[in-house]
Structure formats: structure tokens, C-alpha cells
C-alpha atoms as a PDB file:
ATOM      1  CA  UNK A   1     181.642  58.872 270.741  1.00  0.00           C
ATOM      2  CA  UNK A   2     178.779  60.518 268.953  1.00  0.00           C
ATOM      3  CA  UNK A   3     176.910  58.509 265.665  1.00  0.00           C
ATOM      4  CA  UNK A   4     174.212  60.582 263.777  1.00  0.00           C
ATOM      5  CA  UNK A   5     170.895  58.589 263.743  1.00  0.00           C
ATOM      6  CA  UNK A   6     168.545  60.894 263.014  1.00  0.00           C
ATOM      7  CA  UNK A   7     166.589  64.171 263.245  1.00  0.00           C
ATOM      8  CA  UNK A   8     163.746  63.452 265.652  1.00  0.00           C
ATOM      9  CA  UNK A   9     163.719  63.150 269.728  1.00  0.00           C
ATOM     10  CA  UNK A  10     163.450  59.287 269.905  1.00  0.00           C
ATOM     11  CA  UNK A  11     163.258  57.016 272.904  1.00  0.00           C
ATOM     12  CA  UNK A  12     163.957  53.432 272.017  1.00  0.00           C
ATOM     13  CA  UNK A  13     163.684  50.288 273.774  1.00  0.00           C
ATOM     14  CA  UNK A  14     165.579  47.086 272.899  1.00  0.00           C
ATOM     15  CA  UNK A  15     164.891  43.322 274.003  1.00  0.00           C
ATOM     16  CA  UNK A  16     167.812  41.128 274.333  1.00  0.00           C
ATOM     17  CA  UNK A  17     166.967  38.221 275.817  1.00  0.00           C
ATOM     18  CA  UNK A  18     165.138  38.976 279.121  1.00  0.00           C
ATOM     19  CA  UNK A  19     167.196  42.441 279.201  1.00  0.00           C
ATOM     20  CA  UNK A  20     166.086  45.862 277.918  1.00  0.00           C
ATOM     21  CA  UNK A  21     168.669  48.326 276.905  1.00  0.00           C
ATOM     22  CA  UNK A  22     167.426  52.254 276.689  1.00  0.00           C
ATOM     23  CA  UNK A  23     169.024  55.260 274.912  1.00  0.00           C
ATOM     24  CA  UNK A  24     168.336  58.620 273.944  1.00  0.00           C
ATOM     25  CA  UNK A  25     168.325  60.390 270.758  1.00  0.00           C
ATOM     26  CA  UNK A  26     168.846  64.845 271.314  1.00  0.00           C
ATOM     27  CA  UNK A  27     167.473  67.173 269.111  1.00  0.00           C
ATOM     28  CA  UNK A  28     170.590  67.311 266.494  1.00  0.00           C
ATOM     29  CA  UNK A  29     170.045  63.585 266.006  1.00  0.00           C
ATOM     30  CA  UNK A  30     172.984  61.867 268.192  1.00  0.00           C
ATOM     31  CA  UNK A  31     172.578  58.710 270.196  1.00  0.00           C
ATOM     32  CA  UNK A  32     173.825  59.149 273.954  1.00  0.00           C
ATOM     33  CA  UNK A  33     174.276  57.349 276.839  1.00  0.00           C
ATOM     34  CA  UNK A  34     176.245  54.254 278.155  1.00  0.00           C
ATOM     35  CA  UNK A  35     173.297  52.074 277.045  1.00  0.00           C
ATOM     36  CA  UNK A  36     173.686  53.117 273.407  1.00  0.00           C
ATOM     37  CA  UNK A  37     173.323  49.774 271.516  1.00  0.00           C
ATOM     38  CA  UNK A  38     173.065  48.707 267.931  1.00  0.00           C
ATOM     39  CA  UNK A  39     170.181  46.293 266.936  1.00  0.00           C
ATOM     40  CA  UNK A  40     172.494  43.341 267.153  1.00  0.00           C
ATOM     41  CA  UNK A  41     173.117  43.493 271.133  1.00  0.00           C
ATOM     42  CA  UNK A  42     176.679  45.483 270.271  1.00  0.00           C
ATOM     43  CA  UNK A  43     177.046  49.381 272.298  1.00  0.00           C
ATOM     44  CA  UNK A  44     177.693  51.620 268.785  1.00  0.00           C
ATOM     45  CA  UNK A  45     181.357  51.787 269.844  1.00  0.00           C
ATOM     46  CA  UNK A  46     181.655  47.754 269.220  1.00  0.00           C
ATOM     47  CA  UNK A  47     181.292  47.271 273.237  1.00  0.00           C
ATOM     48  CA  UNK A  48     179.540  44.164 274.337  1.00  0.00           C
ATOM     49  CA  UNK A  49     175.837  45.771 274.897  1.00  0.00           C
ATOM     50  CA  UNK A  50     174.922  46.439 278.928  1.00  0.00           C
ATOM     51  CA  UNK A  51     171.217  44.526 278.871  1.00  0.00           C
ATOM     52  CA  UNK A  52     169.555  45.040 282.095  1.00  0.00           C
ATOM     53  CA  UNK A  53     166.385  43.040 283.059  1.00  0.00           C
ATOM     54  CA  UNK A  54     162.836  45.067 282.906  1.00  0.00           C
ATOM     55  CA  UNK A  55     163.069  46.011 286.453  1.00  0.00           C
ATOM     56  CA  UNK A  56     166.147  48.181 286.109  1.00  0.00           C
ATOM     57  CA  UNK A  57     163.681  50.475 283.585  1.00  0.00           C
ATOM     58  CA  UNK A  58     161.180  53.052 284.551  1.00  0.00           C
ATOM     59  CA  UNK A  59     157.726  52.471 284.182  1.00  0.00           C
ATOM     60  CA  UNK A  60     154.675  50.047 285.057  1.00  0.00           C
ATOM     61  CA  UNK A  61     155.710  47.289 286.114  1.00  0.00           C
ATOM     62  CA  UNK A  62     154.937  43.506 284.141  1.00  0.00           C
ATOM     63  CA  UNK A  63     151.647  41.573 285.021  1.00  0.00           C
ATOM     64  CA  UNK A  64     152.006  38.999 287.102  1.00  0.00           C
ATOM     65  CA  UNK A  65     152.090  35.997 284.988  1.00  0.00           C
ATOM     66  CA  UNK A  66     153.127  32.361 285.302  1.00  0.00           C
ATOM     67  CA  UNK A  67     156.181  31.711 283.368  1.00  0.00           C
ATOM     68  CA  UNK A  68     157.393  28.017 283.903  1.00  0.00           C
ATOM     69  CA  UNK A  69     156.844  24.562 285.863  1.00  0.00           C
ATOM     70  CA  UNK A  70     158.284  21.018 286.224  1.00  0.00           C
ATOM     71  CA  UNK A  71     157.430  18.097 288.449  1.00  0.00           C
ATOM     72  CA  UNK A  72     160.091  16.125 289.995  1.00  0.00           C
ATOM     73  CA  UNK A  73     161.833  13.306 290.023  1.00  0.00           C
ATOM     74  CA  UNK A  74     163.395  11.154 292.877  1.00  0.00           C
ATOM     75  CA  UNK A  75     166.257   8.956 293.804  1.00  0.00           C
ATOM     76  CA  UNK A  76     167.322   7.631 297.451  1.00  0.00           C
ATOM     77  CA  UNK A  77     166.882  10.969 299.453  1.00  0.00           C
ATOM     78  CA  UNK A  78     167.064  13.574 296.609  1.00  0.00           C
ATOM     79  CA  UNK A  79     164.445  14.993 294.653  1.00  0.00           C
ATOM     80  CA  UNK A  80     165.142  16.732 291.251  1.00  0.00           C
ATOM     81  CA  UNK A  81     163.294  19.274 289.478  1.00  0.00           C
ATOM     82  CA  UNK A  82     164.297  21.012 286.248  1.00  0.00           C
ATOM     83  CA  UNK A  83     163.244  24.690 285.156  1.00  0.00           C
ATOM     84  CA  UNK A  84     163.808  24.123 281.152  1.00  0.00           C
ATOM     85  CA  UNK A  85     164.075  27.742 280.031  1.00  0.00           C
ATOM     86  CA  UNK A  86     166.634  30.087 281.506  1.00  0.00           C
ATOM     87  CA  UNK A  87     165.036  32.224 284.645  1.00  0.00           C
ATOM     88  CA  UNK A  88     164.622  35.980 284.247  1.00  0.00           C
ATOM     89  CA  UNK A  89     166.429  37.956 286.623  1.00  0.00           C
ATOM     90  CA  UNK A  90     163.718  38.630 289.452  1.00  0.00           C
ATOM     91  CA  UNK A  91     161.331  36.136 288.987  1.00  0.00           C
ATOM     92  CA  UNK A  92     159.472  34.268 291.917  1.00  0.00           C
ATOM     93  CA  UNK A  93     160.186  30.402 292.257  1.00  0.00           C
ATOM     94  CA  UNK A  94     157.641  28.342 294.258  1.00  0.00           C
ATOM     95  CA  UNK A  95     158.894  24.666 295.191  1.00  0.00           C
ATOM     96  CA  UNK A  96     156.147  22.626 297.001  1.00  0.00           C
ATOM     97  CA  UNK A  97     157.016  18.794 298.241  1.00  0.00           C
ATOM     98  CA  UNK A  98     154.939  16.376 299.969  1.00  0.00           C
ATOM     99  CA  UNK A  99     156.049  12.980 301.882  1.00  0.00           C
ATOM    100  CA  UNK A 100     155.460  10.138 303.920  1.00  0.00           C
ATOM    101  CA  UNK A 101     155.979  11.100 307.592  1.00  0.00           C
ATOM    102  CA  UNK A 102     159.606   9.830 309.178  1.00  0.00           C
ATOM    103  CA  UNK A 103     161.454  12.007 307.596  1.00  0.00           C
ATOM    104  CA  UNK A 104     162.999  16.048 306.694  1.00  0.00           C
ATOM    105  CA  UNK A 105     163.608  18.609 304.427  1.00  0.00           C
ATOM    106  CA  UNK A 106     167.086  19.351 304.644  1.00  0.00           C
ATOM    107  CA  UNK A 107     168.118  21.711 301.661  1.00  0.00           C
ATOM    108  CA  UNK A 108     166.686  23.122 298.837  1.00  0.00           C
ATOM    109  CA  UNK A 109     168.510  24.709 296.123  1.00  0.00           C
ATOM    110  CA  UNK A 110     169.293  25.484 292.542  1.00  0.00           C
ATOM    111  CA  UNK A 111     171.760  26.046 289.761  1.00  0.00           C
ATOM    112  CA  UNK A 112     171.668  29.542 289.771  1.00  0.00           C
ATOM    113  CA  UNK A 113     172.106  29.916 293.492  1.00  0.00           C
ATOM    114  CA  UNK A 114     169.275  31.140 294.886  1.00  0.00           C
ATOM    115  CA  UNK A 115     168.045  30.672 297.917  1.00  0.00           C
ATOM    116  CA  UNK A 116     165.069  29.345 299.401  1.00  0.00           C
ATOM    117  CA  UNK A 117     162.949  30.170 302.575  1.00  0.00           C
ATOM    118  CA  UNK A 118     159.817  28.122 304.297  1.00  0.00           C
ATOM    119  CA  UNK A 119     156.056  29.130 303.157  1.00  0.00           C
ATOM    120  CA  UNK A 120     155.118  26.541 305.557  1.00  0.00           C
ATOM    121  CA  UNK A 121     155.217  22.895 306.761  1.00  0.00           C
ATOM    122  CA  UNK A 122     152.074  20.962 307.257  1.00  0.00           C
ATOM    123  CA  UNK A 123     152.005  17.769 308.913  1.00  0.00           C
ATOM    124  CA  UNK A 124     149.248  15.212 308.835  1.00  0.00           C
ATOM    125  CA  UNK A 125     150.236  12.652 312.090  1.00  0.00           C
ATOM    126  CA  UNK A 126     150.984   9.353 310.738  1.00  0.00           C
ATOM    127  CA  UNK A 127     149.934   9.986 307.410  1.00  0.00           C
ATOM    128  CA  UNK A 128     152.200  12.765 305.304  1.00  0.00           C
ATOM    129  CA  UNK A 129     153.379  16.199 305.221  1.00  0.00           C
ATOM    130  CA  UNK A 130     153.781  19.259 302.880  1.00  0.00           C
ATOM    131  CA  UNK A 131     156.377  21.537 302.484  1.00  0.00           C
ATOM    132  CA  UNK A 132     156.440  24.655 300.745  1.00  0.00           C
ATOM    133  CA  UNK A 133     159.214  26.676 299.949  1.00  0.00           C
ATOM    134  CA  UNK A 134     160.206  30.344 297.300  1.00  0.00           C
ATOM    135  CA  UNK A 135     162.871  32.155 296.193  1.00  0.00           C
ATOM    136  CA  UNK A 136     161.978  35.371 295.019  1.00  0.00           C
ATOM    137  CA  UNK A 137     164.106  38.002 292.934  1.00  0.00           C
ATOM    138  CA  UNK A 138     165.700  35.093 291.417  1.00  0.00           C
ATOM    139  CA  UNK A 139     168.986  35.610 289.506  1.00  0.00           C
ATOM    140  CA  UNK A 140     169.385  35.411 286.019  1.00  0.00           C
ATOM    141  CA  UNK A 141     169.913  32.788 284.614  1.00  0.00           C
ATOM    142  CA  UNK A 142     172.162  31.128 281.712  1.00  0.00           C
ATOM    143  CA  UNK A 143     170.223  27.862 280.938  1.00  0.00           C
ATOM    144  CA  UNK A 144     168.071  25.429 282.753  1.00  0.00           C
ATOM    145  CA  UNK A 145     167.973  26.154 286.413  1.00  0.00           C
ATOM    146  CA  UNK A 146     168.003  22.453 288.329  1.00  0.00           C
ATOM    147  CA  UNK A 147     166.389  22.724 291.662  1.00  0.00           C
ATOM    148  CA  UNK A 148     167.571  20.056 294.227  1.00  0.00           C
ATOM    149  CA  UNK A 149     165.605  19.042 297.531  1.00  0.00           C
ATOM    150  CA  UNK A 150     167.779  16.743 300.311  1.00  0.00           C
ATOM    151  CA  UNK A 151     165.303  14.894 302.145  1.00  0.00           C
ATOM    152  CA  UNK A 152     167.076  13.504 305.863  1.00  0.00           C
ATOM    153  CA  UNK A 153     166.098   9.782 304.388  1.00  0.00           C
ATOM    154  CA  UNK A 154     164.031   8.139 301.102  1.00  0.00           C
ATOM    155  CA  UNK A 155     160.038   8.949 301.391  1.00  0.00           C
ATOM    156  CA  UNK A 156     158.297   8.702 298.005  1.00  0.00           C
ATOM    157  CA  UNK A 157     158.156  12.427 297.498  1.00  0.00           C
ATOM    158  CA  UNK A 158     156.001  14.338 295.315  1.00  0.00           C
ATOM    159  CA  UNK A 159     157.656  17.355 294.064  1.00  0.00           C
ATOM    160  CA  UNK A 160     155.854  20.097 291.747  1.00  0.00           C
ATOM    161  CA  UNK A 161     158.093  23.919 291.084  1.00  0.00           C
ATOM    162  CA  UNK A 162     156.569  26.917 289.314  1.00  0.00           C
ATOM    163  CA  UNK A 163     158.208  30.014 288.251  1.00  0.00           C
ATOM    164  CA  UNK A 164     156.236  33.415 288.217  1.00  0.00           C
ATOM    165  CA  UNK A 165     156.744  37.187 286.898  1.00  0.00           C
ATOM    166  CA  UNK A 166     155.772  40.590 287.769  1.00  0.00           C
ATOM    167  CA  UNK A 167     155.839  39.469 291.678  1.00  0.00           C
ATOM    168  CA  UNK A 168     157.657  41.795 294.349  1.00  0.00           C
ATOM    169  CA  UNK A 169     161.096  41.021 294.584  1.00  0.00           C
ATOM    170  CA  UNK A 170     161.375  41.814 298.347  1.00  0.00           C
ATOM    171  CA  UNK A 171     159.293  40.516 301.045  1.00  0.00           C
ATOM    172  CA  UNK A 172     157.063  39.118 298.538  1.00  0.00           C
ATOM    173  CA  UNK A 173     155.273  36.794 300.613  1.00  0.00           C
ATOM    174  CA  UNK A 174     152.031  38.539 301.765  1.00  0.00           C
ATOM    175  CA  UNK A 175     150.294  35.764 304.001  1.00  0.00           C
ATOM    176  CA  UNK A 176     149.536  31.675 303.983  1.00  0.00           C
ATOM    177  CA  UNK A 177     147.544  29.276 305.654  1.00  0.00           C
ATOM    178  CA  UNK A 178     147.169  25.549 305.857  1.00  0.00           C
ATOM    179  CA  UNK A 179     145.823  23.253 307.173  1.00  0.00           C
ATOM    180  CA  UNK A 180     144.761  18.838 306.538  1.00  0.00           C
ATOM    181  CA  UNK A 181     142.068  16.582 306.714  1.00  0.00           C
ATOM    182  CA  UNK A 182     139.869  13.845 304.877  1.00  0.00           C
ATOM    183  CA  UNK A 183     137.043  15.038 302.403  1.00  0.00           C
ATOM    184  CA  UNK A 184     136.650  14.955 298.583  1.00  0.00           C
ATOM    185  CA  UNK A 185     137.074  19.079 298.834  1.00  0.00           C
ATOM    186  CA  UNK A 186     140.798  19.960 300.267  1.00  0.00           C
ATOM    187  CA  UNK A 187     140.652  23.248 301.767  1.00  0.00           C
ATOM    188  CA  UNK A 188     143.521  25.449 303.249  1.00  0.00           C
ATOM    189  CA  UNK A 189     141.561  27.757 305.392  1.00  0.00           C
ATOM    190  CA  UNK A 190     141.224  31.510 305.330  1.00  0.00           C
ATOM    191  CA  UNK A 191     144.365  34.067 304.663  1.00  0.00           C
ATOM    192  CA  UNK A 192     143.466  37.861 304.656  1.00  0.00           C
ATOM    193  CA  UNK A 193     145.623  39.404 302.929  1.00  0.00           C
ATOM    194  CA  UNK A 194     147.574  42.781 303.650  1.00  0.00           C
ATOM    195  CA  UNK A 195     148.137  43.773 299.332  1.00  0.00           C
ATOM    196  CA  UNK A 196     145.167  44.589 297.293  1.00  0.00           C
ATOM    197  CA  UNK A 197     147.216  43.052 294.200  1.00  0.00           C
ATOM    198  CA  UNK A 198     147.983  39.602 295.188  1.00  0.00           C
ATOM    199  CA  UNK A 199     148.349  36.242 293.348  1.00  0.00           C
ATOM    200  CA  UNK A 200     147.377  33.019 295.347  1.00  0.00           C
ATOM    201  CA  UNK A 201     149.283  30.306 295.065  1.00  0.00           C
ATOM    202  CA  UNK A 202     147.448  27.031 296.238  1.00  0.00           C
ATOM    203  CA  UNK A 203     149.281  23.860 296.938  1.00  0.00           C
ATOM    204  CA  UNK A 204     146.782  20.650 297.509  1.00  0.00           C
ATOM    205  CA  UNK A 205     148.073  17.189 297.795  1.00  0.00           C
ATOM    206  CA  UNK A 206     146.413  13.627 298.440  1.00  0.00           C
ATOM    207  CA  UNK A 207     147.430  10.062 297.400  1.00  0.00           C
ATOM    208  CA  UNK A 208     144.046  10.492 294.826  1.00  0.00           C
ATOM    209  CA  UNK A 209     143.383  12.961 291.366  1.00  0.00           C
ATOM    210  CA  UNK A 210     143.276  16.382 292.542  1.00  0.00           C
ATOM    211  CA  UNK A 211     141.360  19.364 290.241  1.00  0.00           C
ATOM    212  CA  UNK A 212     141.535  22.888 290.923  1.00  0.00           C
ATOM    213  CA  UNK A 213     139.295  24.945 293.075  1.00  0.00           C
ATOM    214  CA  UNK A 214     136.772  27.245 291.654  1.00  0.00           C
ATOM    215  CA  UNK A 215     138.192  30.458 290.433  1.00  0.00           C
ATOM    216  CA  UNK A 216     141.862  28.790 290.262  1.00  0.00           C
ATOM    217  CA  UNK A 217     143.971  27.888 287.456  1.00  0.00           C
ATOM    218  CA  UNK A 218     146.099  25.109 287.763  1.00  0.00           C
ATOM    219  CA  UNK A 219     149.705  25.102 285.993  1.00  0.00           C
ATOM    220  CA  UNK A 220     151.673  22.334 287.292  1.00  0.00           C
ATOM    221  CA  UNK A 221     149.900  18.590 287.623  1.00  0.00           C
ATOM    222  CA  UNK A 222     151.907  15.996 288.900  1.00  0.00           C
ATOM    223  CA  UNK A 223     147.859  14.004 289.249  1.00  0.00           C
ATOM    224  CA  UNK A 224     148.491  13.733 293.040  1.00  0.00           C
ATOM    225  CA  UNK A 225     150.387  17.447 293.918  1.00  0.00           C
ATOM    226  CA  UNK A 226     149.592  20.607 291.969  1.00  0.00           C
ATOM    227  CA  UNK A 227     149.924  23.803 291.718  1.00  0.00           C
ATOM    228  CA  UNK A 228     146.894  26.044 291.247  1.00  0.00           C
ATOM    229  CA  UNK A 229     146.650  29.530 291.361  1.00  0.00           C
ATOM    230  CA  UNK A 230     144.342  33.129 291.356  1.00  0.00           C
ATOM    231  CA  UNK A 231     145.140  36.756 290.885  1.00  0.00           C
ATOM    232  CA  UNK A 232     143.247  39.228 293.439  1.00  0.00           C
ATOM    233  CA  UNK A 233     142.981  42.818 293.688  1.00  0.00           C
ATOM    234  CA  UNK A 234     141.157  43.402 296.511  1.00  0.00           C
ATOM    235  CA  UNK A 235     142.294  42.684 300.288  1.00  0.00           C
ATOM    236  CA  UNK A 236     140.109  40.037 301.874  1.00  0.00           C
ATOM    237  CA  UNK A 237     140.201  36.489 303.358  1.00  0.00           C
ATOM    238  CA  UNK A 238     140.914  33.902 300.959  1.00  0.00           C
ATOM    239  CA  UNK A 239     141.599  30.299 300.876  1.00  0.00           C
ATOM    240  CA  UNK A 240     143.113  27.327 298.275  1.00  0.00           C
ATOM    241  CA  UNK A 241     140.274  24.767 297.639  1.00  0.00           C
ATOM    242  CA  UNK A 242     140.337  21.527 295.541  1.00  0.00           C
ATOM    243  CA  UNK A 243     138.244  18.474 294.422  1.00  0.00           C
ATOM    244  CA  UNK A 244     139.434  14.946 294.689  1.00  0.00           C
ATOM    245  CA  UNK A 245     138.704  12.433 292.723  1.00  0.00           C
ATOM    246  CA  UNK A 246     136.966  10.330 296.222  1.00  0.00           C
ATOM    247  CA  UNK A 247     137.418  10.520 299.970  1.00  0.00           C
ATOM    248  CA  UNK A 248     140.828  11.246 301.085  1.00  0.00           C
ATOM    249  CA  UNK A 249     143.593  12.656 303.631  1.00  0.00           C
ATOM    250  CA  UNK A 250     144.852  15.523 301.856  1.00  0.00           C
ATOM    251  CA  UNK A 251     147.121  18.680 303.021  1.00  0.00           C
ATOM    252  CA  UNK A 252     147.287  21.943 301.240  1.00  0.00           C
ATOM    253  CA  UNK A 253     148.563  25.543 301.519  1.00  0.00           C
ATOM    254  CA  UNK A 254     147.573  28.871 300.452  1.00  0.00           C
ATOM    255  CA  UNK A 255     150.403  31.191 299.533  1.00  0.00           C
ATOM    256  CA  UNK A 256     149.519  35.060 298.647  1.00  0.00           C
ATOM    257  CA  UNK A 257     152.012  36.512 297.089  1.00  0.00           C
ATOM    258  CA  UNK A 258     152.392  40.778 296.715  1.00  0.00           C
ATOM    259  CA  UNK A 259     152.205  42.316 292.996  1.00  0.00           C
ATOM    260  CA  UNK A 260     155.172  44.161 291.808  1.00  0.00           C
ATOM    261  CA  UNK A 261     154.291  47.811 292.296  1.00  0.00           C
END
């Protein structure tokens, strides 16, 4: 089906939602292509328009940029955490939970089924641990995504989720380190990283006010969790850092995560 549009070579671009749909114009003026759309999300036969998320397009790809975050909520031995706005089809979730010692992470999951691997789990004896989980390439999604953690018994958790764009969508987890002790100045301990185009993600916890390092931005505060981070574009060691508000036994984790390219 050919529709007359104009007279000029045109390539257009079209946001619906977190899709993109693409079309050419030819020289005599006629719209071709499957992705042909009209401005209000129809094809230009009356089809339902075929919107694709940026990644599907040519080109640069988006900056990395923090899109979302929640803190969580608890009852018995599950812990609840609620992305408000509808995820964009490969996006990076980061899920971070800390707890009194006795007991386990058994699941962690969402709405939009994706799944979830280990960053890593750092224990403080007697005192607490940190767990740190993703999901990258997440799918898209329709409405609020509800992310659900199963704990093997009730702990007091502390639960803090982020969402992030313009990370890889395939082994996007570059390095991490972690580590515990009792300061005023939580500190991870050196990662060196393998991308030049990075973005840290730091995760420092203690049962006082914790601030953001220097050089970090923090996103998501839940006063005693947060989740802080730093774009880099060189390789090098690097490390999350923090300030409490006094003394303290406090855990954190660096995660450096690889750049879309």
C-alpha cells in the first residue's frame, strides 16, 4: 500500500511510549516499510503500529541515566518494592537488601518476570548482611513492576531498588567488591574495572544516617540503606565510600556496571 506524503527524502522517527517506530520516504514522495505509522501510533494501512524500544534502532546508543527507585516495605518474611512507572524494555534493575544475621535470601522477583542474579553477599558475623542483586535487559513493561524478595524467616530488612538506562543489556556487570567494618566512613574496597564507560553503583548500609561518598550521587534513601552512584570513563580501581552520621558497623558494595556501546 503506497500513501503520497511528500516530495523530499525524509527519515522520521516516532516516540510511542518507550518505542520508536522508523520509516522511509523515496524520492517520488511514498512512505515504505512495515514500520510505516501515522502520528497517532496506527501503521497508514489502519494496522496497530509495530513500536520497538530504542535499542532495536541504529545509532548511538542512550546515556546512561538513572530512571526510577523505591524503598521497600516488609511483612513476615517478604519484602515488597514497587517500580511506579512502567520499565523500558532493556533497562538495568539493581535490588540491594540488608538484614539481621539468621536468616536467607530465597527469591527475588518481579511482575514483569525478570530475573535476577547475585552482585554479591556480604556478611558481617553476628551483626548483619547485604545482599545485592540485577536484572538487566529488563522486559517491557505494562504498568508498575512489583519486585518481591522471600527471605527463609522475618529479619527487619532494609530494602532499596533502582532502575537504570543506557546500560549493556548482556553481561552487564563489569566488576564489584565489598567488604564491612566499624568507622564513620563505609568503604567497599577497590574494583578495577575492565570498561572504560562504566557507572558505579554503591550500596552502603548501617543501623545510623548514611550520606554519599565524594564524587557519588545518591538516588534512593531509605536513611539507613542507599543507593549512590558515579559514571566513569576511564578503567581504573575504584571503590563505594560513605559518611555516617557516628561510629558504626556498616557493609557496602561496589557494583560497576558496562555502558551500552
Amino acid at each position: 500500500m503506497r500513501h503520497t506524503i511528500g516530495m523530499r527524502h525524509l527519515l522520521w522517527l516516532w516516540c510511542v511510549g518507550c518505542g520508536f517506530q522508523h520509516g522511509m520516504e523515496g524520492g517520488d514522495g511514498t512512505q515504505t516499510g512495515s514500520d510505516a505509522a501515522a502520528p497517532d501510533g496506527r501503521a497508514l494501512d489502519g494496522r496497530p503500529g509495530d513500536a520497538r524500544p530504542i535499542d532495536a534502532l541504529d545509532g548511538p546508543p542512550p546515556p546512561v541515566t538513572f530512571v526510577q527507585g523505591a524503598s521497600g516495605t516488609f511483612a513476615g518474611n517478604t519484602v515488597t518494592l514497587t517500580l511506579s512507572t512502567a520499565q523500558h524494555a532493556g533497562d538495568l534493575d539493581i535490588v540491594a537488601l540488608s538484614w539481621t544475621t539468621g536468616t536467607t535470601v530465597q527469591s527475588v522477583t518481579d511482575s514483569d518476570n525478570n530475573t535476577y542474579a547475585l552482585v554479591a553477599t556480604t556478611v558481617s558475623p553476628g551483626v548483619g548482611t547485604l545482599g545485592v542483586y540485577y536484572a538487566e535487559n529488563v522486559a517491557q513493561g505494562v504498568g508498575a513492576d512489583t519486585i518481591t524478595v522471600k527471605l527463609s524467616g522475618s529479619s527487619n530488612p532494609v530494602a532499596v531498588a533502582a532502575a537504570y538506562r543506557g546500560l549493556a543489556t548482556t553481561d552487564a556487570l563489569d566488576v564489584e567488591h565489598s567488604a564491612y567494618g566499624t568507622s564513620t566512613a563505609p568503604n567497599s574496597g577497590n574494583a578495577t574495572t575492565t570498561h572504560a564507560h562504566d557507572l558505579l553503583v554503591g550500596i552502603p548500609v548501617s543501623s545510623v544516617d548514611v550520606t554519599a561518598g565524594t564524587g557519588f550521587t545518591t538516588h534512593v534513601d531509605a536513611n539507613l540503606d542507599i543507593v549512590e552512584d558515579r559514571e566513569v570513563t576511564t578503567t581504573g580501581g575504584y571503590s563505594a565510600t560513605a559518611t555516617l552520621g557516628s561510629n558504626a558497623v556498616w557493609l557496602a558494595t561496589l557494583a560497576a556496571f558496562a555502558a551500552a556501546s
